[in-house]
C-alpha atoms as a PDB file:
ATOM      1  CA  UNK A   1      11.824  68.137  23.283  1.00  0.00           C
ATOM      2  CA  UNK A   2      14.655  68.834  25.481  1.00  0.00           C
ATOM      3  CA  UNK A   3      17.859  67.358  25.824  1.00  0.00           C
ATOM      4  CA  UNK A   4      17.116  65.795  28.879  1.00  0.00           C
ATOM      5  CA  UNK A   5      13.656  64.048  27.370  1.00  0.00           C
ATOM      6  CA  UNK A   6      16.050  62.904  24.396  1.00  0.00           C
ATOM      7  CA  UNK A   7      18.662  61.440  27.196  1.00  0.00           C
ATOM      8  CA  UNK A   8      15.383  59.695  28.850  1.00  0.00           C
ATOM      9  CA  UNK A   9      13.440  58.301  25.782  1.00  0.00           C
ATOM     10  CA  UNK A  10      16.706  56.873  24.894  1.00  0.00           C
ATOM     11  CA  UNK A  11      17.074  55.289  28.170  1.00  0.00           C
ATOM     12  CA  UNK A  12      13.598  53.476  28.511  1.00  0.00           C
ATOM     13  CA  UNK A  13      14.608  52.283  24.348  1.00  0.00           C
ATOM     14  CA  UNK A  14      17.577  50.761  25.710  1.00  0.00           C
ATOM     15  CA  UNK A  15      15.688  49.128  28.934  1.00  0.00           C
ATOM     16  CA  UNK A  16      13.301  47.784  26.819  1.00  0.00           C
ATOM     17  CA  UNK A  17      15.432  46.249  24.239  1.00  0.00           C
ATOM     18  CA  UNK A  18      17.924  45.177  27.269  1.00  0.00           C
ATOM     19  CA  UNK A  19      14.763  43.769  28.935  1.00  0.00           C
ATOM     20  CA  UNK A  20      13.665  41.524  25.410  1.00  0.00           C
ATOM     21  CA  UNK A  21      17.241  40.699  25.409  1.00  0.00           C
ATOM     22  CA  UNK A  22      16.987  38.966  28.723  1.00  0.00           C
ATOM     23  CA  UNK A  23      13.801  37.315  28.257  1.00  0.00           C
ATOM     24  CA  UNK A  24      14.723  35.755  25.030  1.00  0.00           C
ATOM     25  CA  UNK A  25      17.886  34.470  26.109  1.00  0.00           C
ATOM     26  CA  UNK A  26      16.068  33.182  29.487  1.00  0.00           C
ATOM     27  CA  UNK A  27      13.631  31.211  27.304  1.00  0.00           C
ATOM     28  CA  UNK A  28      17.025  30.231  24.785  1.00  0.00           C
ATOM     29  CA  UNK A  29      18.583  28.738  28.122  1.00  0.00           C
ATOM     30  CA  UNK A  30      15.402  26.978  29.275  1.00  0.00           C
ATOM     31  CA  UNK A  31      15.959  25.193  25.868  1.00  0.00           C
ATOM     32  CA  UNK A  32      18.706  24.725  25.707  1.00  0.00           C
ATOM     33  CA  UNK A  33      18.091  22.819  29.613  1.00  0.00           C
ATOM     34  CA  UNK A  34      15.593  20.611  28.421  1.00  0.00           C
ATOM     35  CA  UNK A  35      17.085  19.154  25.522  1.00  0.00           C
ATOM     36  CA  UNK A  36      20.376  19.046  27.927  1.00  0.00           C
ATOM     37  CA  UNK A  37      18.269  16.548  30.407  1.00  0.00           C
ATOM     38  CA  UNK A  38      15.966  15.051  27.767  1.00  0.00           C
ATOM     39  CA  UNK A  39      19.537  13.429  26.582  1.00  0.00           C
ATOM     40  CA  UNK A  40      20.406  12.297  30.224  1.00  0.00           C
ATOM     41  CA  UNK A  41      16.820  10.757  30.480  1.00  0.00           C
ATOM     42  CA  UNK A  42      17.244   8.823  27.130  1.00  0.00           C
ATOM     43  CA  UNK A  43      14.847  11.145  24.907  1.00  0.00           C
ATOM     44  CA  UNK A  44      16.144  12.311  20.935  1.00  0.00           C
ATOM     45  CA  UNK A  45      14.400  13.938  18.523  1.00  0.00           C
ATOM     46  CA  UNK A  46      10.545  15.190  18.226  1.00  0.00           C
ATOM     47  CA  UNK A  47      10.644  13.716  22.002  1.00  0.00           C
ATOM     48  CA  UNK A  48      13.352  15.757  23.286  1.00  0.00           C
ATOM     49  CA  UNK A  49      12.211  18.603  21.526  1.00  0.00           C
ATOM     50  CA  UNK A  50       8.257  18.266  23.080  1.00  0.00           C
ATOM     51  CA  UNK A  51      10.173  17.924  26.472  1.00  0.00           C
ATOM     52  CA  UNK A  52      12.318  21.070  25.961  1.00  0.00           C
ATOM     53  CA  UNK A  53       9.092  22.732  25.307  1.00  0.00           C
ATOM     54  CA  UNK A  54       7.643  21.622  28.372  1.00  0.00           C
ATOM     55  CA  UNK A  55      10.563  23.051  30.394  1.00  0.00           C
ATOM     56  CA  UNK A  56      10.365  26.489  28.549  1.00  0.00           C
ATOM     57  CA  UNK A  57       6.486  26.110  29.854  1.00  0.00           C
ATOM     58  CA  UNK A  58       7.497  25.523  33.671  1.00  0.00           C
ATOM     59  CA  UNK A  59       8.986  28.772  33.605  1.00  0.00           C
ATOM     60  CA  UNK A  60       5.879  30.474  32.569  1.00  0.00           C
ATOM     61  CA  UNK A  61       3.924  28.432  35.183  1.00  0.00           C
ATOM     62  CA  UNK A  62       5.679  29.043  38.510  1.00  0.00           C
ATOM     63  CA  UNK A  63       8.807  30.839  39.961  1.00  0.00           C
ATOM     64  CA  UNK A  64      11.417  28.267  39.585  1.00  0.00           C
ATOM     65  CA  UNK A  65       9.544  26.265  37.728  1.00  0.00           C
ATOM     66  CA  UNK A  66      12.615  24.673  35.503  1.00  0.00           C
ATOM     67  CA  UNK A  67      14.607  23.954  38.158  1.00  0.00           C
ATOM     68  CA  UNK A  68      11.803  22.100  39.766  1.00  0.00           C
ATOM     69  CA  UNK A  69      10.774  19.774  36.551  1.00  0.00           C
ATOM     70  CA  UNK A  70      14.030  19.106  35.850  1.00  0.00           C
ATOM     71  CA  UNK A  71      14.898  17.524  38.966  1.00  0.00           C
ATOM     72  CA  UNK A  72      11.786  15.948  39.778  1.00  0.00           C
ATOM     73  CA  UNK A  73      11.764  14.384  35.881  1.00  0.00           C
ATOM     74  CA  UNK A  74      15.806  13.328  36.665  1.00  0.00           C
ATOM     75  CA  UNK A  75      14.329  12.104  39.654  1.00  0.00           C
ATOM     76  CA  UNK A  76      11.381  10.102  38.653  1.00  0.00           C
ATOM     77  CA  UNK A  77      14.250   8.237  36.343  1.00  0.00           C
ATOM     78  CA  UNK A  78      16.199   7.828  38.963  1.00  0.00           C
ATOM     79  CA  UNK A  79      19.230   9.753  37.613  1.00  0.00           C
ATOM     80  CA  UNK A  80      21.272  11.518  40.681  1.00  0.00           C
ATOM     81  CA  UNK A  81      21.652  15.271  39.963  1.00  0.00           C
ATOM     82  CA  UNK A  82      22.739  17.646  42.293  1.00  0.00           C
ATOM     83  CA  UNK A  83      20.549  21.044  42.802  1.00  0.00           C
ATOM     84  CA  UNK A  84      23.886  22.637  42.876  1.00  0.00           C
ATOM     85  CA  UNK A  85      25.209  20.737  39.786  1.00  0.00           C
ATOM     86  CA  UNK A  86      21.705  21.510  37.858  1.00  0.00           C
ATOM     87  CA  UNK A  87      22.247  25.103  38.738  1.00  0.00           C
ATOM     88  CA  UNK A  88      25.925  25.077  37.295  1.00  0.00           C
ATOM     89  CA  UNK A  89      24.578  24.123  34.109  1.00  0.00           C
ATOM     90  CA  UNK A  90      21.874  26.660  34.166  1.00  0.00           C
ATOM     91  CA  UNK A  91      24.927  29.105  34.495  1.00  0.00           C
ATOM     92  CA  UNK A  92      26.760  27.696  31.374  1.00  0.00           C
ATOM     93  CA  UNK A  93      24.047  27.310  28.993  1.00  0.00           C
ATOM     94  CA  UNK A  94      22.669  31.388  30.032  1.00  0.00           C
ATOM     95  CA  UNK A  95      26.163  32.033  28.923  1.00  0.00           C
ATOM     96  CA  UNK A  96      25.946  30.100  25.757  1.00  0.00           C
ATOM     97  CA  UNK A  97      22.084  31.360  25.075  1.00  0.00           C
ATOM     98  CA  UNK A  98      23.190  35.155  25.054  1.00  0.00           C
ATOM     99  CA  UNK A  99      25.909  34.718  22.982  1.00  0.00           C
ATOM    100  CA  UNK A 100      23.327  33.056  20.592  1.00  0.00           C
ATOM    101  CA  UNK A 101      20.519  35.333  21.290  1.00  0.00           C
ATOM    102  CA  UNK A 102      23.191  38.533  20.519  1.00  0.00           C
ATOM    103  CA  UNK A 103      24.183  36.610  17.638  1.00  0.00           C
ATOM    104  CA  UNK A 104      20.574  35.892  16.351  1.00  0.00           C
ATOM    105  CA  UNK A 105      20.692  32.234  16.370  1.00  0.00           C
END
């Protein structure tokens, strides 16, 4: 094997981890979301916890599929939440989800 080859298995190692990385903290944050609005729609507990699930699921499901629940569940309650202000939190809790996914929390 040459040194190149060594340079680029060691690459694609480090994409994939990178790449795991970013989909577990992804998922960590889509928790982390749901349990954030099952609190603003009055939900504790195994309920909150079913719900937060369900938002981790609307990711799977469609392209901006969180965002989408969220709002329309906020919505349905009829709690006021700005896309914009939804978004902001998305930002914050990504930022709190790496540090826990690095950590392995």
């Amino acid at each position: 094997m040459t040194t190149f080859d060594k340079r680029e298995e060691g690459f694609e190692k480090k994409y994939a981890v990178d790449e795991e990385q970013k989909f577990k903290a992804e998922a960590r944050r889509n928790k982390l979301l749901g349990l954030w609005v099952a609190e603003k729609l009055g939900m504790s507990g195994d309920e909150a916890n079913a719900y937060a699930k369900e938002v981790v699921a609307a990711d799977f499901e469609e392209a901006g599929g969180v965002v989408r629940k969220a709002m329309g569940d906020l919505k349905a309650k009829g709690i006021a939440m700005p896309e914009p202000e939804l978004r902001a939190k998305m930002d914050e809790l990504m930022a709190q989800a790496v540090m826990q996914v690095k950590a392995g929390t």
